[in-house]
PDB file of N, CA and C in Angstrom:
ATOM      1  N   UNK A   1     -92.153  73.278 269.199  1.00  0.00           N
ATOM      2  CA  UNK A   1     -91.586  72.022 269.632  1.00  0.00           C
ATOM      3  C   UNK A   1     -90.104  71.931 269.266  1.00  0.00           C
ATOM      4  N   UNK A   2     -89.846  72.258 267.912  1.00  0.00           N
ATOM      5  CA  UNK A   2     -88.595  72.437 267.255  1.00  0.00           C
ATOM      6  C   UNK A   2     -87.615  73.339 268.159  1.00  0.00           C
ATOM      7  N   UNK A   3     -87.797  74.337 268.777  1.00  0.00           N
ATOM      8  CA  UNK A   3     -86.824  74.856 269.132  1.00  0.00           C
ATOM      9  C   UNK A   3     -86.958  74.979 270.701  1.00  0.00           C
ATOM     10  N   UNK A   4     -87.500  74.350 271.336  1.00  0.00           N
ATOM     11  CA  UNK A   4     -87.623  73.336 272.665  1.00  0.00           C
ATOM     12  C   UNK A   4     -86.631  72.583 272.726  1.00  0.00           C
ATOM     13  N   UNK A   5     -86.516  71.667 271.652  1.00  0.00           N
ATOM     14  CA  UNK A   5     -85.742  70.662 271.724  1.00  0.00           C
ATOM     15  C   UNK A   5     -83.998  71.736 271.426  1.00  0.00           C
ATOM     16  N   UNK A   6     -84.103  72.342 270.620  1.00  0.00           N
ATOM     17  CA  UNK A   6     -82.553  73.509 270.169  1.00  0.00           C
ATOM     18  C   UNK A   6     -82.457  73.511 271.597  1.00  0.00           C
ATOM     19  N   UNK A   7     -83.627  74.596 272.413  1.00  0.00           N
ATOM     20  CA  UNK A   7     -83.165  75.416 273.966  1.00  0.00           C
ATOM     21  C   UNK A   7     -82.247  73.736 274.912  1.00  0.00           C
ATOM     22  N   UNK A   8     -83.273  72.678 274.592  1.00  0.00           N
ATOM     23  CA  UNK A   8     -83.164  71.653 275.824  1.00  0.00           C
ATOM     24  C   UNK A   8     -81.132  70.976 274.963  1.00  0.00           C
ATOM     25  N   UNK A   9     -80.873  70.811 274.043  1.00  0.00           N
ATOM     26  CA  UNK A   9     -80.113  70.686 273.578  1.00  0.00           C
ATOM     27  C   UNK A   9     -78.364  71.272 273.660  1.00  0.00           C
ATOM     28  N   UNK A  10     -78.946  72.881 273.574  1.00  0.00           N
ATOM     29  CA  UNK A  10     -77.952  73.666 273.729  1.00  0.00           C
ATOM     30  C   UNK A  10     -77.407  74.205 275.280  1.00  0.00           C
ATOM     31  N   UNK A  11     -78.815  73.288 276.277  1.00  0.00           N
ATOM     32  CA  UNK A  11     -78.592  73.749 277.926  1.00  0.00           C
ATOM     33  C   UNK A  11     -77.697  72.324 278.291  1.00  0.00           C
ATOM     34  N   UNK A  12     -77.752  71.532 277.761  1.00  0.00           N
ATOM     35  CA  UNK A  12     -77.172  70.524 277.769  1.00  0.00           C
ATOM     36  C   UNK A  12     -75.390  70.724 277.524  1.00  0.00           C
ATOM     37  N   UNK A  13     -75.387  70.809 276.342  1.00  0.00           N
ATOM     38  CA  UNK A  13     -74.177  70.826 275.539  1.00  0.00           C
ATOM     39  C   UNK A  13     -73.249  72.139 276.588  1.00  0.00           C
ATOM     40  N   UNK A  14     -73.991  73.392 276.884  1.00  0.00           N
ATOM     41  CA  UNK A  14     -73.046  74.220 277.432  1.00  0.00           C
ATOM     42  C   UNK A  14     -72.236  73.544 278.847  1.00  0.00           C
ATOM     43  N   UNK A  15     -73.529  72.600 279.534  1.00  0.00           N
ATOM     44  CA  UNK A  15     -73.435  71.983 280.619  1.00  0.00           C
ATOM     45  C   UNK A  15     -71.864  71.030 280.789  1.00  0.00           C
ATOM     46  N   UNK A  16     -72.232  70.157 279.030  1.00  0.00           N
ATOM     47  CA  UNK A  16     -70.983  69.523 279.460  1.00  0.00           C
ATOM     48  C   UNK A  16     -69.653  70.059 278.592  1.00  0.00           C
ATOM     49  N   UNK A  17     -69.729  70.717 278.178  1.00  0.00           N
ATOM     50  CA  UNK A  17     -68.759  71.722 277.729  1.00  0.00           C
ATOM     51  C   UNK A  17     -67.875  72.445 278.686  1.00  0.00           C
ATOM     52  N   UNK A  18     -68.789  72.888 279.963  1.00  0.00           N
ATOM     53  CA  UNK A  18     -68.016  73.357 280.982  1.00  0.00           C
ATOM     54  C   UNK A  18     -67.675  72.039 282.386  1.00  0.00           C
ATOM     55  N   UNK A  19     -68.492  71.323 282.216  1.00  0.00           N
ATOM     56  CA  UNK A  19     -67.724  70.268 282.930  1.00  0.00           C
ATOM     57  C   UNK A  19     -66.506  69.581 282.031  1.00  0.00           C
ATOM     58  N   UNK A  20     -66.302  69.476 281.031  1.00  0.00           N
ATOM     59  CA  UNK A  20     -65.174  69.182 280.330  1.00  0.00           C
ATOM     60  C   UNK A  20     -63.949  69.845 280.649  1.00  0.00           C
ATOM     61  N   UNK A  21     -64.200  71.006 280.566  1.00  0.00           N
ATOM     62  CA  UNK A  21     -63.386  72.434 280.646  1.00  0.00           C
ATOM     63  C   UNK A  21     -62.654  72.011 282.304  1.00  0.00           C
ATOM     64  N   UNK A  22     -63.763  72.364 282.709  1.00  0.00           N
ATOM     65  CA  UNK A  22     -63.384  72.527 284.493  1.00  0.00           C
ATOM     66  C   UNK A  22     -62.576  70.857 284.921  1.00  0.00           C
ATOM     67  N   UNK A  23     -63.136  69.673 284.264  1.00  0.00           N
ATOM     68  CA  UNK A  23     -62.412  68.506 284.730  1.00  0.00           C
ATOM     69  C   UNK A  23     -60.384  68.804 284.147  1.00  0.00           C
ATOM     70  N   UNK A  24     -60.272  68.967 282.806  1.00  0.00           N
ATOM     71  CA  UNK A  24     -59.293  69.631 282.053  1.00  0.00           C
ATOM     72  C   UNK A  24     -58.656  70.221 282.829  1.00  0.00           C
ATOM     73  N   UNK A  25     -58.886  71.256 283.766  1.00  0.00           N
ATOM     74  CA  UNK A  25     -58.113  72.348 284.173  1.00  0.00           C
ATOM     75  C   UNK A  25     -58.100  71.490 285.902  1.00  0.00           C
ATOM     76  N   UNK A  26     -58.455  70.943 285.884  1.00  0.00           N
ATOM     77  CA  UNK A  26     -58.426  69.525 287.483  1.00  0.00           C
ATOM     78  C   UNK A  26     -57.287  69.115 286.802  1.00  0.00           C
ATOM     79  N   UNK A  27     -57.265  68.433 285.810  1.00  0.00           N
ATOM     80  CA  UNK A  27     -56.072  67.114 285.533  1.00  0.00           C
ATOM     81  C   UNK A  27     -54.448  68.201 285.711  1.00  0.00           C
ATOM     82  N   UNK A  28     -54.766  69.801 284.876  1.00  0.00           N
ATOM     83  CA  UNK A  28     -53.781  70.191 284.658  1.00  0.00           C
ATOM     84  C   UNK A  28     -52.549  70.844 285.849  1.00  0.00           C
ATOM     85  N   UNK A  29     -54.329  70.893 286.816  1.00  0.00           N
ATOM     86  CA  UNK A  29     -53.424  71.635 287.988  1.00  0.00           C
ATOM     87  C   UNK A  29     -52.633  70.134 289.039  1.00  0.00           C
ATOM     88  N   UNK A  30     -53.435  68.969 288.537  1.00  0.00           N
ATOM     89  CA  UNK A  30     -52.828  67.886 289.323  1.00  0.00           C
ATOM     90  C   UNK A  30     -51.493  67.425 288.654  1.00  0.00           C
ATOM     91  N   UNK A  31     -51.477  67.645 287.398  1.00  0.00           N
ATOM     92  CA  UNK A  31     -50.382  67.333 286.998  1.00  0.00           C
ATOM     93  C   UNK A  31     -49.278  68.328 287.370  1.00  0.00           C
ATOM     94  N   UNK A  32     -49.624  69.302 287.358  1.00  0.00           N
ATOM     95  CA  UNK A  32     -48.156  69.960 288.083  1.00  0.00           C
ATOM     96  C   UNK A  32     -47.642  70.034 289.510  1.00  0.00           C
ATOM     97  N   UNK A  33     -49.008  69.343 290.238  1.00  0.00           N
ATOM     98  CA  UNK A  33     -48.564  69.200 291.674  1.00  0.00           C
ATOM     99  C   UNK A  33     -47.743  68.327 292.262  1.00  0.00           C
ATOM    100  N   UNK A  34     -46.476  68.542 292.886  1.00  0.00           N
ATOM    101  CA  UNK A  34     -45.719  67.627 293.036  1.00  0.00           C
ATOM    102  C   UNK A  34     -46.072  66.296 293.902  1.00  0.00           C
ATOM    103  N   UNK A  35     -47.391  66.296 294.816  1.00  0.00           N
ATOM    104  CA  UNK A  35     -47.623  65.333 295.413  1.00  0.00           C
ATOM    105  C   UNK A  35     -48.080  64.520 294.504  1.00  0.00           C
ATOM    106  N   UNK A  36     -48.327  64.811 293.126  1.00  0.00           N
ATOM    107  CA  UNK A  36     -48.936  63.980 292.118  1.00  0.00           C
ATOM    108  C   UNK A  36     -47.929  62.925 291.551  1.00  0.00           C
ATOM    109  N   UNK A  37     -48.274  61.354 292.136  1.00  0.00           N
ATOM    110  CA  UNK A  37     -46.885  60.375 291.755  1.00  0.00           C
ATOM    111  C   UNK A  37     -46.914  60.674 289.980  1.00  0.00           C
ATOM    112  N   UNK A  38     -45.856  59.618 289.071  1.00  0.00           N
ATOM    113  CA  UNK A  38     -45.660  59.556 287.874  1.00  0.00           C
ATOM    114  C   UNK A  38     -46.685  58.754 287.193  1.00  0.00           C
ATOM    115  N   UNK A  39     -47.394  57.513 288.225  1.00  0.00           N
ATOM    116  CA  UNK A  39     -48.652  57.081 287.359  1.00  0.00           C
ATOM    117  C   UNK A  39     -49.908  57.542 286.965  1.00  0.00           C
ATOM    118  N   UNK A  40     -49.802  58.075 287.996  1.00  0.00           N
ATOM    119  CA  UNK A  40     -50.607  59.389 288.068  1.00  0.00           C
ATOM    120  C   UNK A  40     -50.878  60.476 286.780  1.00  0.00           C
ATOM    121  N   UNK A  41     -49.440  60.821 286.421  1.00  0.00           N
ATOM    122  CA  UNK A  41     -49.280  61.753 285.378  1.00  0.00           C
ATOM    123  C   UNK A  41     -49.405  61.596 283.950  1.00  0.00           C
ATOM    124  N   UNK A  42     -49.041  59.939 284.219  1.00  0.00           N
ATOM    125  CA  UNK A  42     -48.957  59.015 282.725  1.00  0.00           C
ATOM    126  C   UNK A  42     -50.854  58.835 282.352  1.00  0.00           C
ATOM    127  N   UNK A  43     -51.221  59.197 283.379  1.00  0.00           N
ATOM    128  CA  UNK A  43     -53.053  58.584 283.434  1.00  0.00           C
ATOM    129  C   UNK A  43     -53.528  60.141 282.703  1.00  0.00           C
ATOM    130  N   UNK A  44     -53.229  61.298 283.362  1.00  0.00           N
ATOM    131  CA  UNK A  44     -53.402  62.716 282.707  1.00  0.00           C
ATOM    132  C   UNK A  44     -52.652  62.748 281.281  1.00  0.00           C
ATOM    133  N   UNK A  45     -51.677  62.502 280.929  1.00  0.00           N
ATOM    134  CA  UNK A  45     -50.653  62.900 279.575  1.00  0.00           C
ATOM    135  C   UNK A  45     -52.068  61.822 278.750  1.00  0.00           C
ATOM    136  N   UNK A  46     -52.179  60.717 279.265  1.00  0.00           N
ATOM    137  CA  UNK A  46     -53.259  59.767 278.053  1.00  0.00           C
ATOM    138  C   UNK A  46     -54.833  60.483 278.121  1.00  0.00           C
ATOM    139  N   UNK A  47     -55.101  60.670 279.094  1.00  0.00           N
ATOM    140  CA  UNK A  47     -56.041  61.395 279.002  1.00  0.00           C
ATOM    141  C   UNK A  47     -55.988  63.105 277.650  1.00  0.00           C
ATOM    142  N   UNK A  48     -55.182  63.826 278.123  1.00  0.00           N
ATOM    143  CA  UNK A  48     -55.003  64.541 277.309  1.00  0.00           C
ATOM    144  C   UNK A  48     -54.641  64.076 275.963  1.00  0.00           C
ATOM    145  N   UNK A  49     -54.411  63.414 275.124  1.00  0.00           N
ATOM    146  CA  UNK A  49     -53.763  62.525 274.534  1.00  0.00           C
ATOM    147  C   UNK A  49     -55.104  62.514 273.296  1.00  0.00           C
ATOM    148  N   UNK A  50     -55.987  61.695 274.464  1.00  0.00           N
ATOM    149  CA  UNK A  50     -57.240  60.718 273.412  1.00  0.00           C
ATOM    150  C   UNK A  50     -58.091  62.729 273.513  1.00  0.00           C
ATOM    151  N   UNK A  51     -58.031  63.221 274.282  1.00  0.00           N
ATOM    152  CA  UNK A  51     -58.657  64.616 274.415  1.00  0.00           C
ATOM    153  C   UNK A  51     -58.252  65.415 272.681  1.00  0.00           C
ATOM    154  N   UNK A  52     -56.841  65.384 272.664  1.00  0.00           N
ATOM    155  CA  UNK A  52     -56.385  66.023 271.626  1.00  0.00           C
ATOM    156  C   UNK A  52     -56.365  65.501 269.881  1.00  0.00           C
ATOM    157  N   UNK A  53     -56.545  63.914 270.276  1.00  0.00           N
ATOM    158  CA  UNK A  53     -56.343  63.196 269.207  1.00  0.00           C
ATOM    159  C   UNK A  53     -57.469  63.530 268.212  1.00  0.00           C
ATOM    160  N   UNK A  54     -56.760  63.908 266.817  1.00  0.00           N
ATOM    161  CA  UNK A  54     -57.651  64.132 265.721  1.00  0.00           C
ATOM    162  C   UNK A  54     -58.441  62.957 265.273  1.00  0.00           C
ATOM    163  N   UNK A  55     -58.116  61.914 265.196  1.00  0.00           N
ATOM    164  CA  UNK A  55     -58.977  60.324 264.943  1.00  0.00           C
ATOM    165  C   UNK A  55     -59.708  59.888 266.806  1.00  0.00           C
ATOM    166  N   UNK A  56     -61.065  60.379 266.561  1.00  0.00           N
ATOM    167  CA  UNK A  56     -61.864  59.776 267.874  1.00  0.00           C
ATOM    168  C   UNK A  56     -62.779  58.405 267.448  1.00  0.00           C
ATOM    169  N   UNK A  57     -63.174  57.952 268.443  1.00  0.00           N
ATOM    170  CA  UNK A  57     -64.021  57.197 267.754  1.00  0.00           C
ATOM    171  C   UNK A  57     -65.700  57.964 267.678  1.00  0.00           C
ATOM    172  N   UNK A  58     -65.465  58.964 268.176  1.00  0.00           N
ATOM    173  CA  UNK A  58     -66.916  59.842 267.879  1.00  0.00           C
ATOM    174  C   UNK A  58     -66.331  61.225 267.288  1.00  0.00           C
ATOM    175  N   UNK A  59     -66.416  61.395 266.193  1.00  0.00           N
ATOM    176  CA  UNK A  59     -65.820  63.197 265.955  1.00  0.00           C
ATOM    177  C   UNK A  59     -66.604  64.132 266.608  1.00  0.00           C
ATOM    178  N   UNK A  60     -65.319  64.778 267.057  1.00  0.00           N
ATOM    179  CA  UNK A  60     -65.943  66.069 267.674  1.00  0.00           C
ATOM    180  C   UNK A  60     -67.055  67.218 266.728  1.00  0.00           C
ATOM    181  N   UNK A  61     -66.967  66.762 265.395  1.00  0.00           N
ATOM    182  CA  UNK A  61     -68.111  67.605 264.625  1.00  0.00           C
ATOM    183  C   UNK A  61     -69.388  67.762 265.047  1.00  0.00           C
ATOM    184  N   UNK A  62     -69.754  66.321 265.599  1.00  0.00           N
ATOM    185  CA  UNK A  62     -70.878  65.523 265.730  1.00  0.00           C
ATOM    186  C   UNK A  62     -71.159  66.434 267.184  1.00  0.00           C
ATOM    187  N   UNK A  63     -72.585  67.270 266.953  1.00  0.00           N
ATOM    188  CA  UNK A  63     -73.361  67.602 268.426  1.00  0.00           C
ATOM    189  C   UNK A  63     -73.362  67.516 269.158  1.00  0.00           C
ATOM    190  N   UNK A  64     -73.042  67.414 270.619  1.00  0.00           N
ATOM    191  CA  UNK A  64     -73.104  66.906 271.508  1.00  0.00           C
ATOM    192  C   UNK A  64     -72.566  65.767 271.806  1.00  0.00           C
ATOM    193  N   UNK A  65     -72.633  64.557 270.715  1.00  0.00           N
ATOM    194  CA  UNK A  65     -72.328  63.253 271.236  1.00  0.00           C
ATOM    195  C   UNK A  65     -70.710  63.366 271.196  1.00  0.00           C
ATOM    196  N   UNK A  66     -70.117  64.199 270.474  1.00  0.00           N
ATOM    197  CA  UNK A  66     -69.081  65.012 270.486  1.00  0.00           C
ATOM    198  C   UNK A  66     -67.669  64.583 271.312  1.00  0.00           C
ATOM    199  N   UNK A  67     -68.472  65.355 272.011  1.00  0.00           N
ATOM    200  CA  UNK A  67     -67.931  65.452 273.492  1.00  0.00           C
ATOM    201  C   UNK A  67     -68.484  64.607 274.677  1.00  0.00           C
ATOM    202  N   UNK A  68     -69.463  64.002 274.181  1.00  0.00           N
ATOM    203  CA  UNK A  68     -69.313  62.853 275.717  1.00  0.00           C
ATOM    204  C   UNK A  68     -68.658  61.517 275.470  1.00  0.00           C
ATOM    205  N   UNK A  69     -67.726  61.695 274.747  1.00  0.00           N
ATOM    206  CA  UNK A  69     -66.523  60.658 274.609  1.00  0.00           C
ATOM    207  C   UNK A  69     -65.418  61.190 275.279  1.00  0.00           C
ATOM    208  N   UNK A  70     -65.065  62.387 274.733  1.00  0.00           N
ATOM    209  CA  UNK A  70     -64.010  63.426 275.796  1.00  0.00           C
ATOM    210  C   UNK A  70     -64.066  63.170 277.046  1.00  0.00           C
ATOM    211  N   UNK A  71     -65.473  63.781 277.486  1.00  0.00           N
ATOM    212  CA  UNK A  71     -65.814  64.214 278.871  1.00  0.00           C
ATOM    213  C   UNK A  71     -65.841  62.436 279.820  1.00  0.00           C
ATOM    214  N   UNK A  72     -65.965  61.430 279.084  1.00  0.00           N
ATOM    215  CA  UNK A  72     -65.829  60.183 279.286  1.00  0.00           C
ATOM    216  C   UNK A  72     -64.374  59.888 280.066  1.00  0.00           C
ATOM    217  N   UNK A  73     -63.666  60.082 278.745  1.00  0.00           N
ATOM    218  CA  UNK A  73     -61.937  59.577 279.032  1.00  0.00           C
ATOM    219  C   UNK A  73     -61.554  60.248 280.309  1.00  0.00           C
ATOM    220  N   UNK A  74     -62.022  61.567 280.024  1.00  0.00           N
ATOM    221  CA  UNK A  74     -61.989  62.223 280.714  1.00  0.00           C
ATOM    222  C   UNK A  74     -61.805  62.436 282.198  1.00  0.00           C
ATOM    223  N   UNK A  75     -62.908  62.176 282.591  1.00  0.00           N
ATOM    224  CA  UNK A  75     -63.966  61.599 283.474  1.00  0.00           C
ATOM    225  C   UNK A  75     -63.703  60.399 284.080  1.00  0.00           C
ATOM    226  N   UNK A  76     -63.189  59.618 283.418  1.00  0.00           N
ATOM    227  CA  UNK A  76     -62.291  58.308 283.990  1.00  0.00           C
ATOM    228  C   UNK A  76     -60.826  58.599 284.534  1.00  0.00           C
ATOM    229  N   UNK A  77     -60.040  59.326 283.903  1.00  0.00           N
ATOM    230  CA  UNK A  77     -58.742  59.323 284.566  1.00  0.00           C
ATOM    231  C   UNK A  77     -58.914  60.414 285.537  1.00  0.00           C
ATOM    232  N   UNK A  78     -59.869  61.653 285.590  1.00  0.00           N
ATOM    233  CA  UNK A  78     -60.224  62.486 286.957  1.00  0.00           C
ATOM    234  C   UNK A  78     -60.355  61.333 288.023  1.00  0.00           C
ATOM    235  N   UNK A  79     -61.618  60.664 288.231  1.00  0.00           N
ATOM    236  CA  UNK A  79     -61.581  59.166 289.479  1.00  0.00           C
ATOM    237  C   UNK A  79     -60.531  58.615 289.662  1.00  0.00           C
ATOM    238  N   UNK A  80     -59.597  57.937 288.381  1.00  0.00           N
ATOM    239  CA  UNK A  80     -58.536  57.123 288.756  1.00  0.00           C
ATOM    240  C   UNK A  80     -57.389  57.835 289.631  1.00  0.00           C
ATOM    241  N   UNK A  81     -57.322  59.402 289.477  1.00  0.00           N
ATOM    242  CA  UNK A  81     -56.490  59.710 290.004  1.00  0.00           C
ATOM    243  C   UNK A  81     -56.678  60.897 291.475  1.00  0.00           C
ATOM    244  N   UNK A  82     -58.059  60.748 291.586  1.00  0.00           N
ATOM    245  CA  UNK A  82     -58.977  61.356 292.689  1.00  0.00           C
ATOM    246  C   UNK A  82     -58.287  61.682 293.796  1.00  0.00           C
ATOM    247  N   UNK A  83     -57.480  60.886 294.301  1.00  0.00           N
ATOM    248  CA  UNK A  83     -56.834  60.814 295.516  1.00  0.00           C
ATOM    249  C   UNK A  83     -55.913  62.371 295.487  1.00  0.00           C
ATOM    250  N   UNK A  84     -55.493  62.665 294.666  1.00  0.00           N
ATOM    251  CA  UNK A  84     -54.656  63.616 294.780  1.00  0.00           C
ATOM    252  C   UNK A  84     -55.219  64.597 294.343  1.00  0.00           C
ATOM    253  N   UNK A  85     -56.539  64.724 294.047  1.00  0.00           N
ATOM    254  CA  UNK A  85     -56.800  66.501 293.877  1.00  0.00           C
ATOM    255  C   UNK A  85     -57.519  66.750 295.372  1.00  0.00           C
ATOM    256  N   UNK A  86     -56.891  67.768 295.342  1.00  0.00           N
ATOM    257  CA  UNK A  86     -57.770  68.138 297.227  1.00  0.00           C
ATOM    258  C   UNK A  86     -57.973  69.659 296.499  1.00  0.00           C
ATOM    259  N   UNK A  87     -58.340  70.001 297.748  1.00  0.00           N
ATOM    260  CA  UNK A  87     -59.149  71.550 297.400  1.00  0.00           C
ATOM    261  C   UNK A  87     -58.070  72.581 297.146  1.00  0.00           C
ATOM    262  N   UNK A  88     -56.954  72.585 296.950  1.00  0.00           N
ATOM    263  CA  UNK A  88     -56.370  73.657 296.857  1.00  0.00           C
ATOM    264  C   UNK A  88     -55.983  73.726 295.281  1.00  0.00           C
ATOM    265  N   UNK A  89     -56.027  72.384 294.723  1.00  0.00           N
ATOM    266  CA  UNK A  89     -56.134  72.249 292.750  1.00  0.00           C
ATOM    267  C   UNK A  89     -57.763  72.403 292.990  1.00  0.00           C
ATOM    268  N   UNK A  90     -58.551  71.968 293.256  1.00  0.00           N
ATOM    269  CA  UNK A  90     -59.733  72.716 293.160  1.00  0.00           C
ATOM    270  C   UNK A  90     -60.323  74.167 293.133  1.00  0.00           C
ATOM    271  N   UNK A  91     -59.557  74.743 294.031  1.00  0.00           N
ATOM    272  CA  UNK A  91     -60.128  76.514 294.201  1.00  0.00           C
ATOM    273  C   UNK A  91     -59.301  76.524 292.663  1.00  0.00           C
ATOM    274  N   UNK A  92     -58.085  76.024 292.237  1.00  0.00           N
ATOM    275  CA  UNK A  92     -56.978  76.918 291.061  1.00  0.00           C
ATOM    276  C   UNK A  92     -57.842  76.622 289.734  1.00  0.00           C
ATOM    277  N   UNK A  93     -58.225  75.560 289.824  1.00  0.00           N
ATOM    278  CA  UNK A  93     -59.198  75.158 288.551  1.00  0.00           C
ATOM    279  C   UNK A  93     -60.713  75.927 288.369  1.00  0.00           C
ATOM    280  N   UNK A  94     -60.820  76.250 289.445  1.00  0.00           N
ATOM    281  CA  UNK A  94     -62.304  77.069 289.669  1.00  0.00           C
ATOM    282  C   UNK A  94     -62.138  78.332 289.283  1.00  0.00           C
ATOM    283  N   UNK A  95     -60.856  78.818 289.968  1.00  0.00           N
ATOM    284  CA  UNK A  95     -60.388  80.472 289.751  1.00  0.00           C
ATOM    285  C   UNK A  95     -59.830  80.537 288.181  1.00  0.00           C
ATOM    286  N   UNK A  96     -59.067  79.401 287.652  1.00  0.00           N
ATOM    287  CA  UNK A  96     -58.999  79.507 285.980  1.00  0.00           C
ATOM    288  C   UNK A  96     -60.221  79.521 285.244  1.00  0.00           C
ATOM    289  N   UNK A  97     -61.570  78.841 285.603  1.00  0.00           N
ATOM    290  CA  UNK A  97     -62.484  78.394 284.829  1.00  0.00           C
ATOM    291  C   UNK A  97     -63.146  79.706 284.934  1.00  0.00           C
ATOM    292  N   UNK A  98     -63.531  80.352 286.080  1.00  0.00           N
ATOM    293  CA  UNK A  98     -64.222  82.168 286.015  1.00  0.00           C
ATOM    294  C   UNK A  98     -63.031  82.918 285.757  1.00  0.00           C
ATOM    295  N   UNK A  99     -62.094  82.814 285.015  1.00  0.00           N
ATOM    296  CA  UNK A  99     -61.450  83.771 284.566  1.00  0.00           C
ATOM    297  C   UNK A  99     -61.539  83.615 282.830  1.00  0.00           C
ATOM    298  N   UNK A 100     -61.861  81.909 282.609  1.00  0.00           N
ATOM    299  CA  UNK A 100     -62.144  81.790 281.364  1.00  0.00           C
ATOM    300  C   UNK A 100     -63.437  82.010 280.645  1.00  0.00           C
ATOM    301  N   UNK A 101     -64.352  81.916 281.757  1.00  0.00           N
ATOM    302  CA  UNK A 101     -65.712  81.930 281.629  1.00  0.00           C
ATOM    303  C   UNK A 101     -66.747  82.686 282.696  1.00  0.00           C
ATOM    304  N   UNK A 102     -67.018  83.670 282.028  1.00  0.00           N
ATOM    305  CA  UNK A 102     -67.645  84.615 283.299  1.00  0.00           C
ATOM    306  C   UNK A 102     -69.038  83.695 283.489  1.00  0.00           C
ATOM    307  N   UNK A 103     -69.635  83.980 284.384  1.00  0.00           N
ATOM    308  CA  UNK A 103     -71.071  83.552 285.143  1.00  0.00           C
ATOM    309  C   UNK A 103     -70.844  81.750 284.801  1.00  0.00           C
ATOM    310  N   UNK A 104     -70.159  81.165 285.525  1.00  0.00           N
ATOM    311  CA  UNK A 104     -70.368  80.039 285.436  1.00  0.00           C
ATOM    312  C   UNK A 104     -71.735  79.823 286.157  1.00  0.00           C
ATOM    313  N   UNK A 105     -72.707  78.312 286.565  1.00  0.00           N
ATOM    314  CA  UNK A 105     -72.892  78.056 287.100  1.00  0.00           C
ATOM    315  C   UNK A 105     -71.787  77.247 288.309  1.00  0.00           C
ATOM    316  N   UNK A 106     -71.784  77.251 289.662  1.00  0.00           N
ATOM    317  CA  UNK A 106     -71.071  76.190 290.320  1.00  0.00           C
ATOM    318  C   UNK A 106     -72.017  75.069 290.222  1.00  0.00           C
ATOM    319  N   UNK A 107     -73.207  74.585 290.160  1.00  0.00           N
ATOM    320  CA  UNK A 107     -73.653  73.794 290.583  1.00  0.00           C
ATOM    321  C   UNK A 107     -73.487  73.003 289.594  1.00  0.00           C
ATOM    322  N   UNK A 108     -72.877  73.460 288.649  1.00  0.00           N
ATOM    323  CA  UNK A 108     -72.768  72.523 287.465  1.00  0.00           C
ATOM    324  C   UNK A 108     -70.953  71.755 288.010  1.00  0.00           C
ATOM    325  N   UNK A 109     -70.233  72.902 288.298  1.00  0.00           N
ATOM    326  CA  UNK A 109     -68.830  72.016 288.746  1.00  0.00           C
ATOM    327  C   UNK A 109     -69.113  71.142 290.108  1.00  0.00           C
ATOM    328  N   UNK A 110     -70.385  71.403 291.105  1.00  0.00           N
ATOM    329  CA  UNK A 110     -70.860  70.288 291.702  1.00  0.00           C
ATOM    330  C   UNK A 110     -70.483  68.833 291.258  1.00  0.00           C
ATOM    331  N   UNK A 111     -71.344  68.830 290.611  1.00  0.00           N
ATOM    332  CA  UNK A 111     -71.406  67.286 289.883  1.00  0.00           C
ATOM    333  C   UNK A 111     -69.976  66.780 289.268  1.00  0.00           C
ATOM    334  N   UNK A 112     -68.996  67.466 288.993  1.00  0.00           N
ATOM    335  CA  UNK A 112     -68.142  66.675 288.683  1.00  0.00           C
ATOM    336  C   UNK A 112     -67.358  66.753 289.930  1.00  0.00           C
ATOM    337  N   UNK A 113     -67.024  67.373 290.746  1.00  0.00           N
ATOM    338  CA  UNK A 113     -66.604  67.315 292.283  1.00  0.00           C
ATOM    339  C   UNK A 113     -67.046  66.367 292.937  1.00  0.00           C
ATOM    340  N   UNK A 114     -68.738  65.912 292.650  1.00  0.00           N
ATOM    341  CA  UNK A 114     -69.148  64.877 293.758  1.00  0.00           C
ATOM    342  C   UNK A 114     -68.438  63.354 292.887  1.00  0.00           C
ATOM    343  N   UNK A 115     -67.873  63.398 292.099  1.00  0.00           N
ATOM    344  CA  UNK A 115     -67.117  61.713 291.262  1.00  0.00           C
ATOM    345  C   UNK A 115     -65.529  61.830 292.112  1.00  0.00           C
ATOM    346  N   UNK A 116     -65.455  62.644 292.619  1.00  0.00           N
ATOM    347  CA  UNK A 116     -64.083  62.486 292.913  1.00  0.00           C
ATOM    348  C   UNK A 116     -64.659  62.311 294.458  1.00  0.00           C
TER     349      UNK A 116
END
């Protein structure tokens, strides 16, 4: 039972670990795109910001719950600024993320593709 819950735990955590990753490398390629206005950029720099900040209101020590504060902030300024990622910061974020991470699943960068 005990390590059911480890397997169901750790399929989880990789899950949003790489949707973290892959949203991250969305904000970064939008931020350098010039069709990307300045409010726009100010929404990514804060995002990265509360991403980097050593005082969270959940520490990143903490399991899993970790990171779905990250993947949150996250996750919010990806939507707010939706309009401007089209597929061509999409393929660059996809082609960084299998260069960072062999055998992704896609169906996992699905789901954060279908919020935008």
């Amino acid at each position: 039972m005990i390590r059911f819950i480890i397997q169901y735990i750790l399929k989880h955590f990789k899950t949003m670990s790489v949707q973290l990753i892959y949203s991250v490398l969305l904000m970064v390629f939008a931020y350098k795109s010039p069709n990307t206005p300045v409010w726009a950029k100010r929404i990514i720099l804060g995002g990265f910001a509360y991403l980097l900040s050593p005082i969270d209101s959940i520490p990143d020590l903490t399991p899993v719950l970790g990171f779905t504060d990250d993947l949150s902030v996250i996750s919010f300024g990806l939507v707010t600024i939706a309009g401007y990622i089209d597929n061509e910061i999409r393929d660059m974020a996809k082609s960084k993320l299998a260069a960072l991470i062999q055998g992704v699943d896609t169906t996992i960068l699905e789901a954060v593709d279908a919020k935008l």
